[in-house]
Protein backbone atom coordinates (compact mmCIF):
# COMPACT_ATOMS: atom_id res chain seq x y z
CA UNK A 1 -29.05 -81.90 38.89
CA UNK A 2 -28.05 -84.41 36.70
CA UNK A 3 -24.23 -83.94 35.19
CA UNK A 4 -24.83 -83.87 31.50
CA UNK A 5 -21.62 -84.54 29.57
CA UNK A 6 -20.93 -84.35 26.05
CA UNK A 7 -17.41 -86.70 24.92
CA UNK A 8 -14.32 -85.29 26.39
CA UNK A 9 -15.78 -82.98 28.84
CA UNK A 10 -13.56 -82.21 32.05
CA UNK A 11 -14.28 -83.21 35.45
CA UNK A 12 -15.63 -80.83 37.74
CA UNK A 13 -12.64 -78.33 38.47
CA UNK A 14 -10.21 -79.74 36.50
CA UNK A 15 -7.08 -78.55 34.24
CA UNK A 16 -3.43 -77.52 33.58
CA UNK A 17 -2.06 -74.84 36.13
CA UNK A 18 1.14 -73.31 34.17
CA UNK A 19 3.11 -70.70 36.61
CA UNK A 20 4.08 -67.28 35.79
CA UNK A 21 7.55 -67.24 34.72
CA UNK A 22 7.55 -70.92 34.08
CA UNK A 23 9.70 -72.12 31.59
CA UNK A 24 6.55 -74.57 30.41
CA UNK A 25 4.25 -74.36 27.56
CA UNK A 26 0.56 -74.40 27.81
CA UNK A 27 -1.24 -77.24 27.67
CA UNK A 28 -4.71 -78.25 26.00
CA UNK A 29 -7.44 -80.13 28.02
CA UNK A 30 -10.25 -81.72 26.39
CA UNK A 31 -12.59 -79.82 26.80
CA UNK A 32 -11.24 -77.20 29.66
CA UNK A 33 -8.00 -74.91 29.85
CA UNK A 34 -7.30 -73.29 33.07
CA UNK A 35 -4.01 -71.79 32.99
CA UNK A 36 -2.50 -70.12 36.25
CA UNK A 37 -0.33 -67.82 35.28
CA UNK A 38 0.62 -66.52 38.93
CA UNK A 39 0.86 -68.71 41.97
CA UNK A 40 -2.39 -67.60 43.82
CA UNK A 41 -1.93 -65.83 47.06
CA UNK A 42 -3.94 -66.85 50.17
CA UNK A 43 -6.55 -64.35 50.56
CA UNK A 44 -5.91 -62.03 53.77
CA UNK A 45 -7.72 -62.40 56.80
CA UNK A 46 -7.83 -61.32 59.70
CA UNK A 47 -8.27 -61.86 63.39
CA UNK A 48 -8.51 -65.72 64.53
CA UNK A 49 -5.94 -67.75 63.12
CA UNK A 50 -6.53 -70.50 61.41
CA UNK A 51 -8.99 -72.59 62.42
CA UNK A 52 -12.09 -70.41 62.51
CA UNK A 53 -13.55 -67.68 64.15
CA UNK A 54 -15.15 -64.52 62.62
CA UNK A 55 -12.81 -62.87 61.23
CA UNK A 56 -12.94 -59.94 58.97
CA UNK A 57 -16.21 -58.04 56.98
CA UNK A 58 -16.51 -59.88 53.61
CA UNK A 59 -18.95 -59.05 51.18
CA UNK A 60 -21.89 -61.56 51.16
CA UNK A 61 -24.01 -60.97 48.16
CA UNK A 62 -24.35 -58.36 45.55
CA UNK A 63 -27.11 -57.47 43.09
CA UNK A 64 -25.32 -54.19 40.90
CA UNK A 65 -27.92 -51.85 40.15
CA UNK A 66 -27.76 -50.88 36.27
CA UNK A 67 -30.29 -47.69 35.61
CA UNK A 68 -32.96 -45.47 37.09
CA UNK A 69 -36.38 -46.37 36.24
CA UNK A 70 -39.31 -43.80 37.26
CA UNK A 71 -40.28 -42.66 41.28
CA UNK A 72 -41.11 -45.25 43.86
CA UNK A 73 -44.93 -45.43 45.18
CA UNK A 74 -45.82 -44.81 48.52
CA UNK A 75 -45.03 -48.78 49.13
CA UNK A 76 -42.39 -50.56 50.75
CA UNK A 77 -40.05 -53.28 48.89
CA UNK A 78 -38.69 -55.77 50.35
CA UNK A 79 -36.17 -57.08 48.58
CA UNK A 80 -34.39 -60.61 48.94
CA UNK A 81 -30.78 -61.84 48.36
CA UNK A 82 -28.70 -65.07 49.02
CA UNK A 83 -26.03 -64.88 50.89
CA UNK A 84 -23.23 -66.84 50.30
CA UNK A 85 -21.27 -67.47 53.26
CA UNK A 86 -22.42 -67.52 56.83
CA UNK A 87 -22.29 -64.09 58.59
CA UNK A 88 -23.00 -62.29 61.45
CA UNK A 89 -23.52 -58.49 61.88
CA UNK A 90 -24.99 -57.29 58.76
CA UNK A 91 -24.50 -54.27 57.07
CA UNK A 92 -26.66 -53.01 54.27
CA UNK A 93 -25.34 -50.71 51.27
CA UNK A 94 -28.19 -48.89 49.79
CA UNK A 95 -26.98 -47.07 46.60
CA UNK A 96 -28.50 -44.18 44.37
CA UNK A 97 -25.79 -44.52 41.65
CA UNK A 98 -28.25 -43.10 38.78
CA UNK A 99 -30.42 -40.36 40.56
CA UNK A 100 -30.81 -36.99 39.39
CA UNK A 101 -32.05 -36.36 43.11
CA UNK A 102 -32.02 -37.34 46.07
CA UNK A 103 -32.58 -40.89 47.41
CA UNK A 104 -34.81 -40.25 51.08
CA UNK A 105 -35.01 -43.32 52.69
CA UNK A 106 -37.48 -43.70 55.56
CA UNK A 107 -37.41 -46.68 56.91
CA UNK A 108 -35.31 -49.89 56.63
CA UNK A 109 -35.30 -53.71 58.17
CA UNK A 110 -33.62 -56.85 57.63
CA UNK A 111 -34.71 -60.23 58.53
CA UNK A 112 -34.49 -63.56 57.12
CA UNK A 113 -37.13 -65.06 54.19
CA UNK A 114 -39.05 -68.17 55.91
CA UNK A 115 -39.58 -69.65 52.52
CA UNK A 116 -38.63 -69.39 48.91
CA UNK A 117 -41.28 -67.17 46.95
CA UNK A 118 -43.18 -65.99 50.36
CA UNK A 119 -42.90 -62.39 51.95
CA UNK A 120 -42.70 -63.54 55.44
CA UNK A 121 -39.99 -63.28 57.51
CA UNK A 122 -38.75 -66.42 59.78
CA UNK A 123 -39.49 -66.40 63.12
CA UNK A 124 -38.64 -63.13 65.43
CA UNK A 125 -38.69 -59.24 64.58
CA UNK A 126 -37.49 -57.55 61.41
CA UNK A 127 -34.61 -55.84 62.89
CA UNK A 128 -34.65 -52.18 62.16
CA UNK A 129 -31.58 -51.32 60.22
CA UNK A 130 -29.55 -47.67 61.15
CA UNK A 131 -27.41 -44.99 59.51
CA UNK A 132 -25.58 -43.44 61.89
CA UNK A 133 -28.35 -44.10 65.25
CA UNK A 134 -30.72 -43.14 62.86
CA UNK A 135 -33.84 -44.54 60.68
CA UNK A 136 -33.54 -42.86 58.18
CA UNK A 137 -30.93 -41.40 56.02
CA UNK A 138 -31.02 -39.14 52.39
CA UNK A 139 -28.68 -40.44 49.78
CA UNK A 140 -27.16 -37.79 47.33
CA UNK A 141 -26.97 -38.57 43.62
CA UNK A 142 -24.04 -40.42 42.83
CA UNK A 143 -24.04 -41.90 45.76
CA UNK A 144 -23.98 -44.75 48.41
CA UNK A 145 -24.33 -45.65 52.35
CA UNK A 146 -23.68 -48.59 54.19
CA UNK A 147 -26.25 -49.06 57.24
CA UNK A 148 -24.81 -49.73 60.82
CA UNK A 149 -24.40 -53.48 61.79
CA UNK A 150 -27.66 -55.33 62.35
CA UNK A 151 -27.64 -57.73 64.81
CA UNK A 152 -28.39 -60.69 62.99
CA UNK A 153 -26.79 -64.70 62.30
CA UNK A 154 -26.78 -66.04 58.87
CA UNK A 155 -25.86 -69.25 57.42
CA UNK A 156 -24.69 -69.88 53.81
CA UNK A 157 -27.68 -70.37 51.10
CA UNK A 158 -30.02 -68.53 54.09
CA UNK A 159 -32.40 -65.47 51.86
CA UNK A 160 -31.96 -62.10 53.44
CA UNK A 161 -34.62 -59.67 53.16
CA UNK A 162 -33.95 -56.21 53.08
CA UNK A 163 -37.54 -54.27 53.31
CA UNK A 164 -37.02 -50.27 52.37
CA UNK A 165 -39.62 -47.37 52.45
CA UNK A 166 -38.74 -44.52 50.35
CA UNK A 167 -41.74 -43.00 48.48
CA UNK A 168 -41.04 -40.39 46.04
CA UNK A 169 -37.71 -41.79 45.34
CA UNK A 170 -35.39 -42.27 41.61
CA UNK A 171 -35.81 -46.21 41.17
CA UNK A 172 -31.84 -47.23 40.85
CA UNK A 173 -32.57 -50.90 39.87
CA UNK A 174 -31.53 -54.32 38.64
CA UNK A 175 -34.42 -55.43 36.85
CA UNK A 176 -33.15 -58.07 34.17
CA UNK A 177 -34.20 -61.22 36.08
CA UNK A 178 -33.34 -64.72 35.36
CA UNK A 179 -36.19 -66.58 34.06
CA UNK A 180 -36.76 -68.91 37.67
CA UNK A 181 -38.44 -67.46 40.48
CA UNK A 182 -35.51 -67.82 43.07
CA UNK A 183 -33.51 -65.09 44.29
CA UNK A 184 -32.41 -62.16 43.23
CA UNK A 185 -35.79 -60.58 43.98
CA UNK A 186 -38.13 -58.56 45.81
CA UNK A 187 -41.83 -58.06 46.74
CA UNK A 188 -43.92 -54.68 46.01
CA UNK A 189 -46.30 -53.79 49.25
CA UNK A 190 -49.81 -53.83 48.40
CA UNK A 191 -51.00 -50.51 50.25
CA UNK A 192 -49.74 -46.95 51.45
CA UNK A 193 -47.34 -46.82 54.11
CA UNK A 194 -44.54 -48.10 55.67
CA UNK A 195 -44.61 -52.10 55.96
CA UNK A 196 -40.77 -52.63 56.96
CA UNK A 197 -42.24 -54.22 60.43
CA UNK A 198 -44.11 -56.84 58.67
CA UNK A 199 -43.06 -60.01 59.57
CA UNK A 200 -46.38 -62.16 58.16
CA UNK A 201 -45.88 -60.59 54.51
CA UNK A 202 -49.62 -59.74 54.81
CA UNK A 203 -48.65 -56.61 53.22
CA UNK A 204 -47.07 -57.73 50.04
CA UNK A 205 -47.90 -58.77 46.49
CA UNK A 206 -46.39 -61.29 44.07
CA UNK A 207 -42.65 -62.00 44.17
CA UNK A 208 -40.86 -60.34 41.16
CA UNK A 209 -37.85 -62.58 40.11
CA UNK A 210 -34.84 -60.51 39.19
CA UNK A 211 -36.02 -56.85 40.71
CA UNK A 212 -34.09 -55.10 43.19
CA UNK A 213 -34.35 -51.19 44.59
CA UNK A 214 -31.65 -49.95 45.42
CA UNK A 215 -29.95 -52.58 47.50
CA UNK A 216 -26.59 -53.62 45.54
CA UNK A 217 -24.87 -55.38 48.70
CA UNK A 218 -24.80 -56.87 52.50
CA UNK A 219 -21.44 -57.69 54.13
CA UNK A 220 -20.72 -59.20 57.77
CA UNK A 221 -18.27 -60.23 59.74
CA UNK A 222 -17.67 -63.71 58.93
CA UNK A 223 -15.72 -67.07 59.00
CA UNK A 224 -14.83 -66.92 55.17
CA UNK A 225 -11.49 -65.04 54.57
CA UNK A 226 -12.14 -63.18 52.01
CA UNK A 227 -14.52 -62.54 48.72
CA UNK A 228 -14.92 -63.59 44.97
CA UNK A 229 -16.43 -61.04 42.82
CA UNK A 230 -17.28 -62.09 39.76
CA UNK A 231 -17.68 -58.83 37.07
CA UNK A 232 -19.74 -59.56 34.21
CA UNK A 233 -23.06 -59.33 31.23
CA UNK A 234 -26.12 -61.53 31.34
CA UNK A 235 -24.32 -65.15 31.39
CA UNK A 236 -23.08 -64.03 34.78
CA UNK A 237 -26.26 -62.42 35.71
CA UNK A 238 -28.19 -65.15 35.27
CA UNK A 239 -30.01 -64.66 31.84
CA UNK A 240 -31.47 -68.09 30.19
CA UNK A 241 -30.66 -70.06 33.13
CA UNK A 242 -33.86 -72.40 32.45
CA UNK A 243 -34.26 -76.00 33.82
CA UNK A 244 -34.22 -75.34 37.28
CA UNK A 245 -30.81 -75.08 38.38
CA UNK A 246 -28.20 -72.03 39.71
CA UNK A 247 -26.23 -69.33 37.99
CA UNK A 248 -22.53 -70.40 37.79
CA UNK A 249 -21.38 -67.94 40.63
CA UNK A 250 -24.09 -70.19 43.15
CA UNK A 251 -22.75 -73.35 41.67
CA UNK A 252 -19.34 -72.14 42.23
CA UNK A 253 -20.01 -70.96 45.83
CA UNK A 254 -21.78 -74.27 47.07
CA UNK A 255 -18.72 -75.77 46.05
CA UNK A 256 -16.59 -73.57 48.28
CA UNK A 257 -18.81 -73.70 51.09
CA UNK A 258 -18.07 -77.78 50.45
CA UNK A 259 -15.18 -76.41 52.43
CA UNK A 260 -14.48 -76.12 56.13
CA UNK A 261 -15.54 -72.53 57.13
CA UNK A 262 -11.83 -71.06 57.88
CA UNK A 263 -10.76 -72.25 54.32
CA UNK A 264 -13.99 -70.49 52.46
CA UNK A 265 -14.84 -67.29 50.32
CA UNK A 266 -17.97 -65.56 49.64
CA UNK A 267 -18.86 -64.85 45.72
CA UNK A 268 -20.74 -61.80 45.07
CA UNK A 269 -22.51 -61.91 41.61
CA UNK A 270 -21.77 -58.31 39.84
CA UNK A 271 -23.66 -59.37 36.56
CA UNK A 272 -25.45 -56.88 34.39
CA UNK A 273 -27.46 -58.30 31.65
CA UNK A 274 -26.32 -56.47 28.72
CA UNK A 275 -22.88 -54.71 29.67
CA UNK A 276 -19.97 -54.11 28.10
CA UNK A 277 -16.36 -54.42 28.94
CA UNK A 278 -15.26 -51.24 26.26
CA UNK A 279 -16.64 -47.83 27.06
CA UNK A 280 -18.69 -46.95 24.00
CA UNK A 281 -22.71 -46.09 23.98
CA UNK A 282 -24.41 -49.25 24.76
CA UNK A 283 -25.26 -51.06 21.24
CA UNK A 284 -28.91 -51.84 23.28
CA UNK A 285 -29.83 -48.14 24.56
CA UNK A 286 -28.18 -45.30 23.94
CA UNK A 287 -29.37 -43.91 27.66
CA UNK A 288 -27.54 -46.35 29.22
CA UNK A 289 -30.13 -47.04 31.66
CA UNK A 290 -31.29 -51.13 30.43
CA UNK A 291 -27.51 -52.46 31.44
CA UNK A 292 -25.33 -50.46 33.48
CA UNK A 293 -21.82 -48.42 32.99
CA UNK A 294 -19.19 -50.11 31.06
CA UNK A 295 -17.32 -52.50 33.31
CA UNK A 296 -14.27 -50.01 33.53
CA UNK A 297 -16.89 -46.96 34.64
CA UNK A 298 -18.47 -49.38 37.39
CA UNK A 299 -15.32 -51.25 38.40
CA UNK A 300 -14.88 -48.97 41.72
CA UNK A 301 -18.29 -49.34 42.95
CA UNK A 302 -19.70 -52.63 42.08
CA UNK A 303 -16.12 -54.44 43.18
CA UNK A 304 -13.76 -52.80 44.57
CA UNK A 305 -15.69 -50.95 47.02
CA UNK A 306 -17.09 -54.20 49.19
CA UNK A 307 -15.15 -55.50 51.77
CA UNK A 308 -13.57 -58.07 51.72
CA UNK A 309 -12.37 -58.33 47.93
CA UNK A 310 -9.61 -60.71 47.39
CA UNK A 311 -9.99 -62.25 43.73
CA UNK A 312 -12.18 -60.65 40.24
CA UNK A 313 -13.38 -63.34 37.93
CA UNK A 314 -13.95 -61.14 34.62
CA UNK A 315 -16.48 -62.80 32.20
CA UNK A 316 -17.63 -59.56 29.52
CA UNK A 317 -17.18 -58.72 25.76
CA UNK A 318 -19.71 -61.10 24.44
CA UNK A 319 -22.13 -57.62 23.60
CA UNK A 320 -19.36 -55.75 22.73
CA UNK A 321 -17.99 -57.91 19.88
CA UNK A 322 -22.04 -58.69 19.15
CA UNK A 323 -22.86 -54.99 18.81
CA UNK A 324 -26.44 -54.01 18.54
CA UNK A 325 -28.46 -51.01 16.63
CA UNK A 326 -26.61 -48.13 18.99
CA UNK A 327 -22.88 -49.49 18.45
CA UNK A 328 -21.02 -51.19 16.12
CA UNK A 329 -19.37 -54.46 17.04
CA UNK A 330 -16.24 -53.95 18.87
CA UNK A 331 -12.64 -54.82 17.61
CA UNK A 332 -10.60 -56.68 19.45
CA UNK A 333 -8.16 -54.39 20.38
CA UNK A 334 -11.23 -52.12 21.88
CA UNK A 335 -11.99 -55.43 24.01
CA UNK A 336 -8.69 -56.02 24.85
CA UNK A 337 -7.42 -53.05 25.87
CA UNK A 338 -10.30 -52.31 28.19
CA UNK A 339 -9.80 -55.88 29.99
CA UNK A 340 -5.66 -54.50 29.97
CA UNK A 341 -6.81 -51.16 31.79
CA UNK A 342 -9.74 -53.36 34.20
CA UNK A 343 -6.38 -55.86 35.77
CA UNK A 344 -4.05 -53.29 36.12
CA UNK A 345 -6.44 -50.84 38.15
CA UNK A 346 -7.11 -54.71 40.28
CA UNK A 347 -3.85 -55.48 40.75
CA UNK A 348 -3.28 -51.87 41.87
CA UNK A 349 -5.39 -52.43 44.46
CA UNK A 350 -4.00 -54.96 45.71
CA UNK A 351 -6.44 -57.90 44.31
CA UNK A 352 -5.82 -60.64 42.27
CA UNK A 353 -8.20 -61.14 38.80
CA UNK A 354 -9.04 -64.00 36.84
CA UNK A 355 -9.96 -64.10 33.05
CA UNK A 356 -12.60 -65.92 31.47
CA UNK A 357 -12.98 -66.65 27.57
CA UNK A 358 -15.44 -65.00 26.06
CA UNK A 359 -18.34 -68.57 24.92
CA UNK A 360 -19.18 -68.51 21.10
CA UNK A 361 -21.72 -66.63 19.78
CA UNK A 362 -23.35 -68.31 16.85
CA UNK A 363 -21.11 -66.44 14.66
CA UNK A 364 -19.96 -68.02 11.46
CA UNK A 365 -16.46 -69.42 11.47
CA UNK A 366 -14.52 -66.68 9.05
CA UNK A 367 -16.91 -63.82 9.94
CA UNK A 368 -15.34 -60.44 11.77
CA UNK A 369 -17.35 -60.71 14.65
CA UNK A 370 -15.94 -64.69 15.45
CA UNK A 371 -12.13 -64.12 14.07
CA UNK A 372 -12.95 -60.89 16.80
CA UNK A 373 -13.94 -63.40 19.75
CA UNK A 374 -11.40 -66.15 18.47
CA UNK A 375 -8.39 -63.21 19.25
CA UNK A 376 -9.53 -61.87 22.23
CA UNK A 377 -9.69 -65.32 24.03
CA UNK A 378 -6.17 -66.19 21.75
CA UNK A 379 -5.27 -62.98 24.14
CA UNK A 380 -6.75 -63.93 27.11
CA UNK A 381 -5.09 -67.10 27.36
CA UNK A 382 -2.25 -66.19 26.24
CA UNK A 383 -1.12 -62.34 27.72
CA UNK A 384 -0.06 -63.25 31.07
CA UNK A 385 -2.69 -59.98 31.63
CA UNK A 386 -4.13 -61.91 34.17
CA UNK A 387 -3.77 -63.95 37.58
CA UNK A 388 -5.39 -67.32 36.17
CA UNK A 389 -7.25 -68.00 33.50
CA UNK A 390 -10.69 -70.44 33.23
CA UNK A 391 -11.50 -71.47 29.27
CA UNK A 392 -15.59 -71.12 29.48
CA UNK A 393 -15.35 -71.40 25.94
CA UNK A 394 -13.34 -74.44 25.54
CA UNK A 395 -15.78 -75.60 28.64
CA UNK A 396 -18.90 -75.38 26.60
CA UNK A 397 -18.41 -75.24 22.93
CA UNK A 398 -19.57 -78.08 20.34
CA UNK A 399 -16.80 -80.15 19.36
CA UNK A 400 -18.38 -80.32 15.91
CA UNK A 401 -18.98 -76.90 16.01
CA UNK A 402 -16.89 -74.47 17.94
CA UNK A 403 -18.77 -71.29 16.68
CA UNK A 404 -21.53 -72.49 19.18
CA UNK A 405 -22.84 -73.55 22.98
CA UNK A 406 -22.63 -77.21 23.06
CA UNK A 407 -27.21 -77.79 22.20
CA UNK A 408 -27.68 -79.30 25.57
CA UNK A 409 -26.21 -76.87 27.59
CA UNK A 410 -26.99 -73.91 25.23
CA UNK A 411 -30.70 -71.80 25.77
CA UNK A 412 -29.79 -69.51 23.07
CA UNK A 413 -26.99 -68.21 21.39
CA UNK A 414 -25.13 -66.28 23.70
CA UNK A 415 -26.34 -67.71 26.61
CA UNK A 416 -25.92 -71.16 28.69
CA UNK A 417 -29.16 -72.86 29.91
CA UNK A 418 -28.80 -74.04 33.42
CA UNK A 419 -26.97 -77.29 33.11
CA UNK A 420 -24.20 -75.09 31.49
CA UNK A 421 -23.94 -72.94 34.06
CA UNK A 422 -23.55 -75.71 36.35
CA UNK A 423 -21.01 -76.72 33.96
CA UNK A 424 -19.12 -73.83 34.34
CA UNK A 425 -19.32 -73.53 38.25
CA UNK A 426 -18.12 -76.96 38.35
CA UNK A 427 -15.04 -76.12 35.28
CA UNK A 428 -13.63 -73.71 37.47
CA UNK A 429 -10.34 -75.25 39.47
CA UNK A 430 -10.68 -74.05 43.44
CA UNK A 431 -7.16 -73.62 43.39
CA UNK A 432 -7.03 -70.35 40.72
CA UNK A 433 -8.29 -68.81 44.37
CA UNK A 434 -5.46 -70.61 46.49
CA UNK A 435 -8.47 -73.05 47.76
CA UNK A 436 -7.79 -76.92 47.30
CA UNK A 437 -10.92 -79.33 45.92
């Protein structure tokens, strides 16, 4: 895609590192501030040294689920993901976070897509996935389980399909898709009956951008050392991303995998169109079913769970401070002190977490809701709170206008088109995850 550019932009990946501890003020970029505000550490791996190998389980791709929606058909889904780094060995997490019963599962397989927007599998059998020797396996509410490896090679960019057969099953989905028909997705089967086996895609129907079942992740052993997850609304999930292009998480991981293999990391994209970083009813739907747990409820299971976890990127607050006809907009130091609590339990676990500014909103310079955004970014940048820090608001605001998304990278108000989001993959400094450009 073209590299649109409005005066003063930064360069792809460029900006002002500033130490923790340093004695050094902060300094402005054009159009970009990335301040590091702690010397990143080199992600853990282990295994081969360093030069390749497969090393360690690292979490490939991740679509978190965000509500229960009705009872599967008798029909099989087979749902398909990108991975992001090359992998070998897959495991499958199937997850029934929302249930009020059981989750039976049948029947699972995993294969790879032969083409975008087609059912069919590439060339040999779906491999049967297993829990435990077996086919099947019930899921209790509240729940997850990770299937045994599957013996199967991957490459980076390659779309996995995981087919599942559950009839009778609580739908735990992820069903805001982006508006282009690439993956995150699935396919509904047609008939009755289990259609795991089908390798053709005779079986299924019309590909459903955006729609998962109940498969929120796939790890494998793998050359990268470690993974990116990056915790966050609709602008990380992919929301108004029109014009034919990637969310910023893929833009960001082709540019790692721009890398040799023993100096990569995955990216797993933990987006959920309509969340909220402060734990308050969700101003969309009170039933919290359209967009997920607050980021601090969901922080266990939708990061720090996978394997292979080594840095956060945490982009939320823009529906919190919008606010919506079930919550009132939040104040700053709601947002703030639920991005505090969201480091501390990271760097408790031994991960490292990067903040991102919250982008303007279309809110009118002098209002609440913008002197609200205006001092949690102030905050952000500013706190030490964090690891590193990546200005998506000083990336794409107008410079005649700062209350808004820069028109030619804007689809709406709150969200990027998809030339900004390739504007923010690209903004992003490699180094804020001790990777060089």
């Amino acid at each position: 895609m073209t590299d649109i550019r409005r005066p003063g932009a930064a360069r792809r990946g460029r900006g002002v590192i500033n130490r923790r501890g340093a004695t050094g003020r902060l300094f402005a970029a054009a159009s970009l501030l990335v301040v590091a505000l702690a010397a990143p550490g080199t992600a853990h791996a282990a295994g081969s040294g360093a030069h390749g190998g497969w090393r360690s389980e690292v979490t490939l791709t991740e679509s978190a689920l965000q509500g229960v929606h009705g009872t599967s058909p008798d029909a099989t889904v087979r749902n398909v993901l990108t991975v992001t780094a090359a992998g070998q060995n897959l495991r499958v997490r199937l997850s029934n976070p929302f249930g009020a019963t059981a989750l039976a599962v049948r029947a699972v397989s995993v294969g790879r897509q032969r083409s975008a927007g087609q059912p069919g599998l590439a060339p040999g059998p779906a491999r049967v996935a297993t829990f435990r020797g077996a086919r099947h396996v019930t899921i209790a509410p509240g729940t997850s389980v990770w299937s045994d490896p599957v013996r199967l090679v991957v490459r980076a960019g390659d779309p996995v399909a995981v087919s599942v057969y559950a009839p009778g099953a609580p739908v735990n989905d992820h069903t805001f898709p982006p508006p282009e028909t690439k993956t995150p997705g699935s396919f509904l089967s047609a008939g009755p009956g289990d259609a795991t086996a089908d390798q053709s895609g005779a079986a299924y129907g019309e590909f459903r951008p955006g729609t998962l079942w109940w498969v929120d992740a796939i790890a494998a052993t793998s050359p990268a050392r470690g993974t990116i997850v990056a915790l966050g609304d609709s602008i990380t999930d992919g929301y108004g991303a029109v014009g034919g292009g990637p969310r910023w998480t893929d833009v960001l991981a082709e540019r790692i995998n721009e890398l040799p293999p023993w100096r990569q990391l995955s990216v797993a994209n933990a987006g959920i169109s309509g969340n909220t970083v402060s734990v308050q009813p969700n101003p969309y739907d009170p039933t919290n079913q359209c967009c997920g747990p607050p980021a601090p409820l969901r922080l266990e299971r939708d990061v720090l769970s996978l394997p292979g976890v080594e840095y956060v990127v945490l982009l939320e607050g823009t529906n919190d401070i919008g606010g919506g006809a079930y919550a009132p907009s939040a104040s700053a130091s709601q947002v703030i002190e639920a991005m505090r609590k969201i480091a501390g339990r990271v760097h408790a676990a031994g991960k490292k977490i990067v903040g991102a500014t919250i982008l303007p909103m279309c809110n009118a310079a002098g209002s609440a809701q913008e002197r609200t955004r205006l001092a949690v970014n102030e905050w952000i940048r500013t706190s030490r709170t964090f690891d590193a820090v990546v200005d998506f608001d000083a990336a794409l605001r107008d410079p005649a206008d700062p209350t808004v998304i820069y028109a030619p990278w804007r689809n709406d108000c709150y969200h990027p088109n998809a030339a900004g989001d390739r504007v923010l993959g690209n903004s992003i400094p490699l180094r804020v995850f001790g990777l060089s450009n």
